[in-house]
N, C-alpha and C. Protein backbone atom coordinates (compact mmCIF):
# COMPACT_ATOMS: atom_id res chain seq x y z
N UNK A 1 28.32 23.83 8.23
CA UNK A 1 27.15 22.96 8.34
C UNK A 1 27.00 22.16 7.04
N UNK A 2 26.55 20.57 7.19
CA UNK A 2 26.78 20.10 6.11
C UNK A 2 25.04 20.25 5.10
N UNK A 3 25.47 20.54 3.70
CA UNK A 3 24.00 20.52 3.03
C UNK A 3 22.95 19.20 2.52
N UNK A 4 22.30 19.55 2.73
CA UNK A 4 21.52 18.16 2.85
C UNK A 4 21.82 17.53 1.23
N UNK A 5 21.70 16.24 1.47
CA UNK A 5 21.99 16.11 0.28
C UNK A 5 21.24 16.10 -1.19
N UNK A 6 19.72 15.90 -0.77
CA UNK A 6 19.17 15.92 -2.06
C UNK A 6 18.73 17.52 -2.82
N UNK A 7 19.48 18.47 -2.50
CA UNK A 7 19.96 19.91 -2.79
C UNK A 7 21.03 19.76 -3.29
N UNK A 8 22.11 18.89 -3.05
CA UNK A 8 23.22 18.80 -3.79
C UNK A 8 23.49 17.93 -5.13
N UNK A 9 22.43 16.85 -5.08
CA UNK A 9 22.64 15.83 -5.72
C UNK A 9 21.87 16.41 -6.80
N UNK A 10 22.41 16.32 -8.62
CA UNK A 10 21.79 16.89 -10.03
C UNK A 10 20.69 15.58 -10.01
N UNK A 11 19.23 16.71 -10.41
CA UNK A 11 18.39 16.19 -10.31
C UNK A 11 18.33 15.67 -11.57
N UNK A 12 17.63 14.25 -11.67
CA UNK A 12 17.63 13.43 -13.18
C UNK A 12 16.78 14.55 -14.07
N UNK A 13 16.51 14.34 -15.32
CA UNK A 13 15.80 14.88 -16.51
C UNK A 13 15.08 15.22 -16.74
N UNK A 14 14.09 13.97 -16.07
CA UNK A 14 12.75 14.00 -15.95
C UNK A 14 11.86 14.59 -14.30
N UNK A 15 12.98 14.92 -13.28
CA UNK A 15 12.67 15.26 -11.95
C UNK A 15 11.48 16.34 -12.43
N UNK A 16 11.21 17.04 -12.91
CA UNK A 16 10.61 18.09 -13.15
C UNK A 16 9.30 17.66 -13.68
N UNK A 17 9.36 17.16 -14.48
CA UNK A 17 7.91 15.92 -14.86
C UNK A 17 7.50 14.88 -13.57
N UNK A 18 7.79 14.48 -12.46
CA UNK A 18 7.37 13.55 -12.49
C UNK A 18 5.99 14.27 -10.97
N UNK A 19 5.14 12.76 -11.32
CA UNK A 19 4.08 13.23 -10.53
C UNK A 19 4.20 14.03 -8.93
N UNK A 20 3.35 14.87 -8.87
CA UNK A 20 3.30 15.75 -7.15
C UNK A 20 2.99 14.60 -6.19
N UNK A 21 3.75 15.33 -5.01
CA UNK A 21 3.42 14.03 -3.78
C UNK A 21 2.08 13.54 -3.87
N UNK A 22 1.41 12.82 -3.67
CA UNK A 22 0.19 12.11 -3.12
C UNK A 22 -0.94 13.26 -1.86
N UNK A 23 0.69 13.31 -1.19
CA UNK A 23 0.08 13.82 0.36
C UNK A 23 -0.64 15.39 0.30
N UNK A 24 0.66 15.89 -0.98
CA UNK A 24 0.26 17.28 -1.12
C UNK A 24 -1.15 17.42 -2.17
N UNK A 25 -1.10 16.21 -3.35
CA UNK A 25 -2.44 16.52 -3.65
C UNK A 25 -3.63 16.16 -2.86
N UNK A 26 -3.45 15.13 -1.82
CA UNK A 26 -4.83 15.56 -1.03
C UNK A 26 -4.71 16.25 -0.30
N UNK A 27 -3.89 17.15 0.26
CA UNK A 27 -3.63 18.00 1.27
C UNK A 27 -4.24 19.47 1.08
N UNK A 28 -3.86 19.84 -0.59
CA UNK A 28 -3.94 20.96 -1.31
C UNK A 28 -4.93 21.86 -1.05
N UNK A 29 -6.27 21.17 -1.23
CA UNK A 29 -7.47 22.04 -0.78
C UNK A 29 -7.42 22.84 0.73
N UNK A 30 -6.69 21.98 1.31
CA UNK A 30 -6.54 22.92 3.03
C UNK A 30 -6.21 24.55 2.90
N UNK A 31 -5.28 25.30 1.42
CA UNK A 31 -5.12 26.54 1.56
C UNK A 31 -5.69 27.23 0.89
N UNK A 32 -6.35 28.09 1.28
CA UNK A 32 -7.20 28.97 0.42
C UNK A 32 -7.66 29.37 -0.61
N UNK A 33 -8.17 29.70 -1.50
CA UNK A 33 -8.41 29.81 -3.05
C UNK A 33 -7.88 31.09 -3.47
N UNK A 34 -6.78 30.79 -4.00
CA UNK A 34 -6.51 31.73 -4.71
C UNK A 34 -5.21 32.20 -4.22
N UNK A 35 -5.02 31.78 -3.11
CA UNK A 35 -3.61 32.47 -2.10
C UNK A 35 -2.24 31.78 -2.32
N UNK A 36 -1.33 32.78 -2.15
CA UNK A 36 0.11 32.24 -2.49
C UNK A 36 0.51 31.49 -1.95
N UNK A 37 1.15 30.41 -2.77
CA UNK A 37 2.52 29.22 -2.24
C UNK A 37 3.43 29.38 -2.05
N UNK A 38 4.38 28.78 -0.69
CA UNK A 38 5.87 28.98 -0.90
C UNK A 38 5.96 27.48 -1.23
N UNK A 39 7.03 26.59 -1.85
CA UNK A 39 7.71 25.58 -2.47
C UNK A 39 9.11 25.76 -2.05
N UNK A 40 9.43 25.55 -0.89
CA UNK A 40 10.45 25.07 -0.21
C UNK A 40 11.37 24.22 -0.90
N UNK A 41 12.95 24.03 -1.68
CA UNK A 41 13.24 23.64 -1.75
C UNK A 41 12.66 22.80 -2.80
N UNK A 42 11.94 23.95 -3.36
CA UNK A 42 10.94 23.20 -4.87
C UNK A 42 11.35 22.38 -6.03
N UNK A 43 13.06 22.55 -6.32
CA UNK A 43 13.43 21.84 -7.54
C UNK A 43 12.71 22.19 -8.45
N UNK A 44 12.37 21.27 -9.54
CA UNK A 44 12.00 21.44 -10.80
C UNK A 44 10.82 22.12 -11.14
N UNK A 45 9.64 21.98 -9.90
CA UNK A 45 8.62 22.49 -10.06
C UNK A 45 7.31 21.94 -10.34
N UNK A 46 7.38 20.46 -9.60
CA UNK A 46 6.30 19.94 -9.54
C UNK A 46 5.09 20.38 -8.84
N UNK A 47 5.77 20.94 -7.57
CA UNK A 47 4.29 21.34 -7.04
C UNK A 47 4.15 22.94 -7.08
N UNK A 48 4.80 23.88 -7.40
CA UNK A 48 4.82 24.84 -8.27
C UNK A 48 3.67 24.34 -9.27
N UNK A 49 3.79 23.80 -10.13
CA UNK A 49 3.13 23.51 -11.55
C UNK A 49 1.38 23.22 -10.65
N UNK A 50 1.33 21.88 -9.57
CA UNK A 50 0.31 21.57 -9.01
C UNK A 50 -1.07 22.92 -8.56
N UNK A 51 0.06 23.95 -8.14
CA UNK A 51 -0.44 24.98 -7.67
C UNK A 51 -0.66 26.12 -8.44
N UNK A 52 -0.25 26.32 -9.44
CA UNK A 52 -0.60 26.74 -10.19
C UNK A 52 -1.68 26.58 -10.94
N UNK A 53 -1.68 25.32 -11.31
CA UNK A 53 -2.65 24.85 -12.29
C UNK A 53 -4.23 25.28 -11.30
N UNK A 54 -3.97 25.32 -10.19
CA UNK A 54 -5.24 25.81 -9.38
C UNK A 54 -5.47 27.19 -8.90
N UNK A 55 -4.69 27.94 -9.56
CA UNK A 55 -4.94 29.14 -9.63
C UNK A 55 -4.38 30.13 -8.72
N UNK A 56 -2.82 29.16 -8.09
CA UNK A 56 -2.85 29.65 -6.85
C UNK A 56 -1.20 30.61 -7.11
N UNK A 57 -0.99 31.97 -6.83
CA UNK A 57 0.43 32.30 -7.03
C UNK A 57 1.45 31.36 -6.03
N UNK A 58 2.52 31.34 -6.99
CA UNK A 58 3.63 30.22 -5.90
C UNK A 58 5.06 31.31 -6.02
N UNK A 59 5.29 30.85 -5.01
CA UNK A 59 7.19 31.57 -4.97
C UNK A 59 8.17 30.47 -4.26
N UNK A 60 9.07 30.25 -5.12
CA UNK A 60 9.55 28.78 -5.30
C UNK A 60 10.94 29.21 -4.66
N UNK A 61 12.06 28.51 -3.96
CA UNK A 61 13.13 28.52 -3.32
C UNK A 61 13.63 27.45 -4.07
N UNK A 62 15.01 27.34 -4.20
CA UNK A 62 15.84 26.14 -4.34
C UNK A 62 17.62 26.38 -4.64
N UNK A 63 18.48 25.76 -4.14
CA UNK A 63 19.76 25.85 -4.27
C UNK A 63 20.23 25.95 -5.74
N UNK A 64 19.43 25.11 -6.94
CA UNK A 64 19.93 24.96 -7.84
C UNK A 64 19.74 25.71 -9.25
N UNK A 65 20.35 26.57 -9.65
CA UNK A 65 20.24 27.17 -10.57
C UNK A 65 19.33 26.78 -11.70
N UNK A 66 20.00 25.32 -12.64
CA UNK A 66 19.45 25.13 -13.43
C UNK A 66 17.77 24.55 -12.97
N UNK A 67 17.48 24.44 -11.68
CA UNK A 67 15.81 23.66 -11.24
C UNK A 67 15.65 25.18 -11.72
N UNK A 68 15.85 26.23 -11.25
CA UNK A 68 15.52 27.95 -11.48
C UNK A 68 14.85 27.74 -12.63
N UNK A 69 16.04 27.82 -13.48
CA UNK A 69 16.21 28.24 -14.78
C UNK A 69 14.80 27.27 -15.64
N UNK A 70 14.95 25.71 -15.13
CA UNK A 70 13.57 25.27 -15.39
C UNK A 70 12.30 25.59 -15.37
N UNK A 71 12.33 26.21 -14.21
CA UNK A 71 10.82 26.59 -13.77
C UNK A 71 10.57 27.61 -14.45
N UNK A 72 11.48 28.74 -14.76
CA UNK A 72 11.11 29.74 -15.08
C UNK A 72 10.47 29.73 -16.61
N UNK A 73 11.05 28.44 -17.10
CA UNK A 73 10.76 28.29 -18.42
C UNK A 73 9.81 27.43 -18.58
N UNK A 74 8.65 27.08 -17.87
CA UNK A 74 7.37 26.60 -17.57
C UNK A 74 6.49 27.84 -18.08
N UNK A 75 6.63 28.94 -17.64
CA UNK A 75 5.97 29.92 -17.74
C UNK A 75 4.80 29.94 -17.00
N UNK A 76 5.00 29.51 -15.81
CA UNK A 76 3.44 29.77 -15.00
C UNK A 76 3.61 31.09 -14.50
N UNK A 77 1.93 31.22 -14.29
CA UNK A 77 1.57 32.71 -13.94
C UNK A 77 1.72 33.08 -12.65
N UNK A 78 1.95 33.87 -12.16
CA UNK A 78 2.34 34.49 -11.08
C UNK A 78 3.25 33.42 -10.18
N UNK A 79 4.45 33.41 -10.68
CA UNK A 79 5.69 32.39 -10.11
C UNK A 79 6.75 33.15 -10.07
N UNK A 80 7.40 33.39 -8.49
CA UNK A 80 8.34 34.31 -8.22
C UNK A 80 9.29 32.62 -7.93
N UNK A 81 10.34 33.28 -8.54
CA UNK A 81 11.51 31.96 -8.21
C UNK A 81 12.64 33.10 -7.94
N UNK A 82 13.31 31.89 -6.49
CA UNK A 82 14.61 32.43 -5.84
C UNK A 82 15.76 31.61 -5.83
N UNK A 83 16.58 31.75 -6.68
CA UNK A 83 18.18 30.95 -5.63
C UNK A 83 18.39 31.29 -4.72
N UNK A 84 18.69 30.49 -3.77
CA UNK A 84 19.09 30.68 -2.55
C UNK A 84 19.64 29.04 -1.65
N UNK A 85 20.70 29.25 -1.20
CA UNK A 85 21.11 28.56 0.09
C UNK A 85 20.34 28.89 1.18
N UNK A 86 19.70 28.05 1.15
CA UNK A 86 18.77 28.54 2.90
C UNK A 86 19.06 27.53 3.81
N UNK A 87 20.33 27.03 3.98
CA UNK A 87 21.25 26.31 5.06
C UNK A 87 22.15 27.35 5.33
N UNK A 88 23.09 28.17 4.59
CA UNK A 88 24.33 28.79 5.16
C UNK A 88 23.71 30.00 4.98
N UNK A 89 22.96 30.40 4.54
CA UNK A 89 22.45 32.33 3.54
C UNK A 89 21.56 32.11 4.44
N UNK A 90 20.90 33.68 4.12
CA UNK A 90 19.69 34.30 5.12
C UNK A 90 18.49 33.55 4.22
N UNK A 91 17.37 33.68 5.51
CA UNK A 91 15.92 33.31 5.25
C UNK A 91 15.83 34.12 3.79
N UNK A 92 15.16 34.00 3.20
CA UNK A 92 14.27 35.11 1.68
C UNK A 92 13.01 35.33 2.32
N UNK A 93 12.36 34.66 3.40
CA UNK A 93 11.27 34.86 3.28
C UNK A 93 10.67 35.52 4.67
N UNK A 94 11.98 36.18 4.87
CA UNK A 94 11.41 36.93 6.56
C UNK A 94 10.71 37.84 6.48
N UNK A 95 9.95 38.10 7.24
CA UNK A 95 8.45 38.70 7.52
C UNK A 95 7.53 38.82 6.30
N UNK A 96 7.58 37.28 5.92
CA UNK A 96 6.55 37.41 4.95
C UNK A 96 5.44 35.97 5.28
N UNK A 97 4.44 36.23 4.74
CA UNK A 97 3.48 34.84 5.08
C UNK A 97 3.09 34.31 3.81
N UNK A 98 2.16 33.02 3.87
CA UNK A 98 1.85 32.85 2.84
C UNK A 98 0.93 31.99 3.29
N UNK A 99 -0.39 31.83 2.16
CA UNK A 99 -1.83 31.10 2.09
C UNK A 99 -1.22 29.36 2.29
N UNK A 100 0.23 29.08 1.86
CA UNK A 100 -0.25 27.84 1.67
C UNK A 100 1.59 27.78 1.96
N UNK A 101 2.71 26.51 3.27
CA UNK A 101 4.03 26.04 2.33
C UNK A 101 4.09 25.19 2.47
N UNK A 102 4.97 24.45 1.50
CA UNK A 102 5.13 23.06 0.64
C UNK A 102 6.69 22.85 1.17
N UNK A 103 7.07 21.41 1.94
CA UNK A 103 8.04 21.25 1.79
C UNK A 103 7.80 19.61 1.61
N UNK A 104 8.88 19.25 0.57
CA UNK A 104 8.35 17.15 0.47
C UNK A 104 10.26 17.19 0.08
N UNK A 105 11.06 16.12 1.01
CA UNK A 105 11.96 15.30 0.93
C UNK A 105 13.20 16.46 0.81
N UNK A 106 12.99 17.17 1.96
CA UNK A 106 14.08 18.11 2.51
C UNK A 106 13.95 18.51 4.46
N UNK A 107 14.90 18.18 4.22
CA UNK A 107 14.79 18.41 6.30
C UNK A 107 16.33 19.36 6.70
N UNK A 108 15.64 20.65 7.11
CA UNK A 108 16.84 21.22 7.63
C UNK A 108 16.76 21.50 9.13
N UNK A 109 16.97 21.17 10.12
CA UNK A 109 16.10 21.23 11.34
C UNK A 109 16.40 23.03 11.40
N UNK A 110 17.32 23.73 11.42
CA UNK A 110 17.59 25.13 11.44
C UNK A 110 16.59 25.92 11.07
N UNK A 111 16.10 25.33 9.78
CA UNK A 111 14.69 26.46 9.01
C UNK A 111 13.23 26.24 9.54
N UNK A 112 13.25 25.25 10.39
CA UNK A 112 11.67 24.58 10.57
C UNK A 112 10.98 25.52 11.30
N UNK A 113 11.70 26.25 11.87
CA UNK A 113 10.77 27.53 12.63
C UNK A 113 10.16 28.85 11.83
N UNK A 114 11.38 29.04 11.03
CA UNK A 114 10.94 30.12 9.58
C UNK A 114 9.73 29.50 8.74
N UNK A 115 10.13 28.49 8.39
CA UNK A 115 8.83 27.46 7.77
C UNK A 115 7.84 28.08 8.26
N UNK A 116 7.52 27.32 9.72
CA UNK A 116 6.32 27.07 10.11
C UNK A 116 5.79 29.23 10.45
N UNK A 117 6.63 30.03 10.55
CA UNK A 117 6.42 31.11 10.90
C UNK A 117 6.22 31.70 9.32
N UNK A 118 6.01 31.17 8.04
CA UNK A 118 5.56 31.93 7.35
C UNK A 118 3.91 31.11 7.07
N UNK A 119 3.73 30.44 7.67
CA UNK A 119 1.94 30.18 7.20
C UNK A 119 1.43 31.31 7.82
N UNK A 120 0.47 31.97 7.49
CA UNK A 120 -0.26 32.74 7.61
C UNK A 120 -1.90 32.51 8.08
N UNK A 121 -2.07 33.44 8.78
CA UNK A 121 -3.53 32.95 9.40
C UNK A 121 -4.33 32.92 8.89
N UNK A 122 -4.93 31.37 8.83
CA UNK A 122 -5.84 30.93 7.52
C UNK A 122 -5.06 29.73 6.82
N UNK A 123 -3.94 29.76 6.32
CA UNK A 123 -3.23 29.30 5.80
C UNK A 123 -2.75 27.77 6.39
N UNK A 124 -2.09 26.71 5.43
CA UNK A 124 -1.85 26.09 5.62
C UNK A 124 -0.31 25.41 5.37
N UNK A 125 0.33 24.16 6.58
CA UNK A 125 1.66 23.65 5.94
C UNK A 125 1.93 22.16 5.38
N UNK A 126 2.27 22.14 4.61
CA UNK A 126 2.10 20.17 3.82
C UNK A 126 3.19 20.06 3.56
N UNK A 127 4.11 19.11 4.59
CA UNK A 127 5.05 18.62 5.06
C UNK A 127 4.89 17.26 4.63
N UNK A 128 6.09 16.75 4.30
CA UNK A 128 6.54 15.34 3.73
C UNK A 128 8.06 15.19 3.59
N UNK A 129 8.47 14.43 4.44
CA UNK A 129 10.07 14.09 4.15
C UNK A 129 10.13 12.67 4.85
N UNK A 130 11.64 12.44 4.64
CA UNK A 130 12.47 10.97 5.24
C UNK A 130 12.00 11.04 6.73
N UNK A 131 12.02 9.68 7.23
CA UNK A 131 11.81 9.54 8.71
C UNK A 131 13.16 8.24 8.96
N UNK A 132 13.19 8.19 9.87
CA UNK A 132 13.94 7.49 10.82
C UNK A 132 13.27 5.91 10.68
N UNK A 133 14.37 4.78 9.88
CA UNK A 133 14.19 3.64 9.53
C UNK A 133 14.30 4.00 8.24
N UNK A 134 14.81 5.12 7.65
CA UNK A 134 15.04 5.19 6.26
C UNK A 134 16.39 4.30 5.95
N UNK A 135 17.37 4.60 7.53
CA UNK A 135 18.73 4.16 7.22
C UNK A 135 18.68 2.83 6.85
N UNK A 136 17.50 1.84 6.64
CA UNK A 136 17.79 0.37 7.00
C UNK A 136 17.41 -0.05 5.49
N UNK A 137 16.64 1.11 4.41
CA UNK A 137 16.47 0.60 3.08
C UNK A 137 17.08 1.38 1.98
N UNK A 138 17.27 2.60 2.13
CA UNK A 138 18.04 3.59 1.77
C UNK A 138 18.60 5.35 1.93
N UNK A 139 18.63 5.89 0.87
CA UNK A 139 19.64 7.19 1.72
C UNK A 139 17.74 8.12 1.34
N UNK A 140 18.45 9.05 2.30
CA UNK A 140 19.35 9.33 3.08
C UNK A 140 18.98 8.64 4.13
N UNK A 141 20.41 8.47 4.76
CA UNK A 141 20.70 7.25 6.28
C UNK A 141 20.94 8.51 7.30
N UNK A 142 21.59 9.74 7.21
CA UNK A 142 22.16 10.55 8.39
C UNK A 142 20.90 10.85 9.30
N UNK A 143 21.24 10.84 10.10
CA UNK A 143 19.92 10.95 11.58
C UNK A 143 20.10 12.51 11.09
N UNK A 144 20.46 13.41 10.33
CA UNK A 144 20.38 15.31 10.08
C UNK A 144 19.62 15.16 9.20
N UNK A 145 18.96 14.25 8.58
CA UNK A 145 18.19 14.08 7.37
C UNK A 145 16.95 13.43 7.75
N UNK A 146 16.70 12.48 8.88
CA UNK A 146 15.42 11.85 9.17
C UNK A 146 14.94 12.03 10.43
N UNK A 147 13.45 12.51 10.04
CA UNK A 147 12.79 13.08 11.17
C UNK A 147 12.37 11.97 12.04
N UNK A 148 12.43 11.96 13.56
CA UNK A 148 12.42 11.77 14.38
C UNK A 148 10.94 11.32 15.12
N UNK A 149 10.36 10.11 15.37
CA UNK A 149 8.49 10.06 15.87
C UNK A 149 8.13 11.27 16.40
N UNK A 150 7.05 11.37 15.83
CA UNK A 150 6.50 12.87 16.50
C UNK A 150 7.36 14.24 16.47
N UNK A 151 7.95 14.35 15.48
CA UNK A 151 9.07 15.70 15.48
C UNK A 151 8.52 16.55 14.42
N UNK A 152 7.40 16.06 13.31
CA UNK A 152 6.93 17.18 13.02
C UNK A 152 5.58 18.06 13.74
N UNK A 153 5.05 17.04 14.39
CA UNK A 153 3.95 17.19 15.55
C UNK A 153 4.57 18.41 16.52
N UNK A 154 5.50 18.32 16.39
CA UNK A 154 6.56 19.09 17.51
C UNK A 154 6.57 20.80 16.90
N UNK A 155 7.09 20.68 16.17
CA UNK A 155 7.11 21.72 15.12
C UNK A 155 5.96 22.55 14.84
N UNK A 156 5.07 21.55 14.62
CA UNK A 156 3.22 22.40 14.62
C UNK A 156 3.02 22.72 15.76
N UNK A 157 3.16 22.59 16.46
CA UNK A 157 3.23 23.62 17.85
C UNK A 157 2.59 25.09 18.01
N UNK A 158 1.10 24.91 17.71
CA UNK A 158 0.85 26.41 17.67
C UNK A 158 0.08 26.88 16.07
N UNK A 159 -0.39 25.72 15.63
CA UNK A 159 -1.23 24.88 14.53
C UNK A 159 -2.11 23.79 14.78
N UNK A 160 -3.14 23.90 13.79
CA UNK A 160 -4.09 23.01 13.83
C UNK A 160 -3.60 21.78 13.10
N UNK A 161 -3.37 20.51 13.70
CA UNK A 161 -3.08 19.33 12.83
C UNK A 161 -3.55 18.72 12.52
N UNK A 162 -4.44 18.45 10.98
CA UNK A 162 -5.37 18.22 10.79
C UNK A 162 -5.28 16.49 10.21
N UNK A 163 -3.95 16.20 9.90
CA UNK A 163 -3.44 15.06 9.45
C UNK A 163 -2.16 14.49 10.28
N UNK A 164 -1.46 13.74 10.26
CA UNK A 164 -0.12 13.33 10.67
C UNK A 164 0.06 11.69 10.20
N UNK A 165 1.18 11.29 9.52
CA UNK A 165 1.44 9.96 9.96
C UNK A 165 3.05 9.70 9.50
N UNK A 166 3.26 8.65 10.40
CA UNK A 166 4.76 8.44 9.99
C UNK A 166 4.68 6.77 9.83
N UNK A 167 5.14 6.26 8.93
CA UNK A 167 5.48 4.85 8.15
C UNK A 167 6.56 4.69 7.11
N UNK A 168 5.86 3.38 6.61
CA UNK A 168 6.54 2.91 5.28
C UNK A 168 5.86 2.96 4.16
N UNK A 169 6.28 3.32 2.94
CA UNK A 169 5.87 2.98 1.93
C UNK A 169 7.02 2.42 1.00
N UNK A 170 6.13 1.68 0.18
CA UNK A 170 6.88 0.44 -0.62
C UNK A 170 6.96 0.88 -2.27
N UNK A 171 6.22 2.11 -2.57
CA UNK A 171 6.90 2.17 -3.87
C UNK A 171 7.32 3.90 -4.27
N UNK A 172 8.65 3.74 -4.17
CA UNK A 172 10.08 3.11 -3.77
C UNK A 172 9.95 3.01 -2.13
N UNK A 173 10.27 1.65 -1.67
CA UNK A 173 10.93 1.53 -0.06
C UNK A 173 11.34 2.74 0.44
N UNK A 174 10.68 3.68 1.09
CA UNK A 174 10.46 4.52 2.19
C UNK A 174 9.89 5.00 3.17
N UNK A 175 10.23 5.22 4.82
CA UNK A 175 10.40 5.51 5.08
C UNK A 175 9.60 7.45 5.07
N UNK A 176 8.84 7.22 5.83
CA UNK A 176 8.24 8.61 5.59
C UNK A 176 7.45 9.48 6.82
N UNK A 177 7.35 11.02 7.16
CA UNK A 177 6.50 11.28 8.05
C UNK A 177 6.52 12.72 7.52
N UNK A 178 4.93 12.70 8.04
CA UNK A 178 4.33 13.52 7.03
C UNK A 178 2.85 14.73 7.75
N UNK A 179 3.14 15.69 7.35
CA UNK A 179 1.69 16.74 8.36
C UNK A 179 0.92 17.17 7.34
N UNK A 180 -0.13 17.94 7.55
CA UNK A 180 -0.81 18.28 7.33
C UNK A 180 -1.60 19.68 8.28
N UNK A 181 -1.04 20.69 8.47
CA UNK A 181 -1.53 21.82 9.63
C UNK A 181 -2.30 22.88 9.06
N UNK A 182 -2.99 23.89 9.77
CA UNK A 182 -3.69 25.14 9.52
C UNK A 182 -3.51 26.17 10.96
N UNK A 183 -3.04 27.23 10.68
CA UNK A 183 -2.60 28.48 11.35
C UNK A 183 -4.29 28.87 11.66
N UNK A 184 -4.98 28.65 12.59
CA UNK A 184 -6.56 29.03 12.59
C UNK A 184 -6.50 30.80 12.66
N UNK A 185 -7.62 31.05 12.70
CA UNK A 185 -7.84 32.43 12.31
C UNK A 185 -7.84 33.20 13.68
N UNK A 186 -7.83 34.22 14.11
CA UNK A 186 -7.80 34.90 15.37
C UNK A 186 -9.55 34.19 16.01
N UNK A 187 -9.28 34.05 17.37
CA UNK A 187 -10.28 33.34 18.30
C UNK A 187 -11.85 33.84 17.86
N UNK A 188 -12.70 32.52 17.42
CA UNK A 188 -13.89 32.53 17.31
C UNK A 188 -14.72 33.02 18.78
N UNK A 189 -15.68 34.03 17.96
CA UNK A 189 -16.83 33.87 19.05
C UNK A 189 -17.63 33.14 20.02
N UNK A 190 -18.22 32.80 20.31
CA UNK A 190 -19.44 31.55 21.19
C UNK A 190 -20.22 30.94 19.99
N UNK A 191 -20.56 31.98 18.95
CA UNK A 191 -21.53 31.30 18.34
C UNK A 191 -20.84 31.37 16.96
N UNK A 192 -19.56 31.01 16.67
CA UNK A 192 -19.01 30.71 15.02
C UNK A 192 -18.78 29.64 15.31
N UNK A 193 -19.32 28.62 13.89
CA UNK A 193 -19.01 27.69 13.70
C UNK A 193 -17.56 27.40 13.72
N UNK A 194 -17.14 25.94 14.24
CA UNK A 194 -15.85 25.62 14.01
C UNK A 194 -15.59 26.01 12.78
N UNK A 195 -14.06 25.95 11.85
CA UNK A 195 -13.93 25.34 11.15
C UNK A 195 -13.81 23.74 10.66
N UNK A 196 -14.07 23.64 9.13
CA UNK A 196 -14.59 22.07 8.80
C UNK A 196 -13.11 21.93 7.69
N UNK A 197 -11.97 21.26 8.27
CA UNK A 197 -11.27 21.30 7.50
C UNK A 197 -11.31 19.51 6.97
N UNK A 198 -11.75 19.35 5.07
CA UNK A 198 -12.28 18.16 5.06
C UNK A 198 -11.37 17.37 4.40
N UNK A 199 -11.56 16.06 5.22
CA UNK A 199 -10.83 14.76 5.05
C UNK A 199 -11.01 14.15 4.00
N UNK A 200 -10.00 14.60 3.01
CA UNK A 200 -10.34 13.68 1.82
C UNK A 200 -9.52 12.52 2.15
N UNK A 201 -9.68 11.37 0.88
CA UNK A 201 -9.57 9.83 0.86
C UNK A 201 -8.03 10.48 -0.17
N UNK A 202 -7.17 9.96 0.16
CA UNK A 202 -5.92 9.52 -0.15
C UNK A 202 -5.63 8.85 -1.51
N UNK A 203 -5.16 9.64 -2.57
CA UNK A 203 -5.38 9.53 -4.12
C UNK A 203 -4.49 8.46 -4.85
């Protein structure tokens, strides 16, 4: 199976510095206070660092040693980091859940079910990667790399979707689709309030 490529490709210098998605900082508040992150394919440790800084434990995945070796030398508090191939190697994260997972500009269609099967009830997933019309401004172009209209909608299947959109954005020219879900809690009574999961304005 071929590996996606921005797992393969050495991340620049500064990858590790540079600002957290947009989507995930307004997204962020959706998981609980205080509850653990997974960081899918986290690299350097931007949103590791994001989540942290809010008090939240994270446990970070990524192919690349030295992103590891970075993060670890951040020194945030309660940050479990794993190498791992999670295209050809086993899940790390079977039968485990978590308050909050993070995946931005990685698409493996194979793992999307493990993904979505470690949010935990209560918990939330903040999804962001390439979409389809990426091929027409840049990479990745492989249709194994860009999600498909409505294919992460697809995926939440059995989640609350509290956000969704798929477009363009122009700085850098991409190509993007993007969720926002919550695993609701076992079935409310007659008389519990919904939950109020709130719509912030886009930072």
């Amino acid at each position: 199976m071929p590996n996606h490529p921005l797992m393969n490709t050495p991340h620049p210098p500064l990858h590790g510095t540079a600002p957290p998605s947009a989507w995930v900082q307004r997204w962020s508040h959706l998981v609980p206070a205080g509850g653990t992150v997974l960081d899918v394919a986290g690299g350097y440790g931007r949103h590791a660092r994001w989540f942290s800084e809010r008090n939240h434990p994270v446990a970070l995945v990524d192919i690349a040693q030295a992103a590891i070796d970075f993060v670890v030398n951040l020194n945030l508090p309660q940050c479990e980091t794993h190498v791992a191939d999670i295209e050809s190697g086993p899940w790390p994260f079977a039968q485990r859940q978590f308050a909050g997972v993070v995946v931005t500009n990685y698409l493996w269609r194979p793992r999307l079910a493990d993904v979505v099967a470690c949010v935990a009830p209560g918990g939330a997933l903040i999804y962001e990667t390439f979409a389809a019309g990426q091929e027409a401004v840049g990479k990745p172009s492989r249709p194994d790399f860009l999600l498909q209209p409505g294919e992460l909608l697809a995926v939440c299947t059995g989640l609350r979707v509290v956000a969704y959109e798929h477009g363009f954005l122009d700085h850098p020219p991409r190509f993007v689709q993007r969720v926002a879900a919550v695993r609701e809690l076992a079935e409310r009574g007659e008389n519990t309030q919904p939950p109020r999961h709130l719509l912030k304005a886009m930072l």
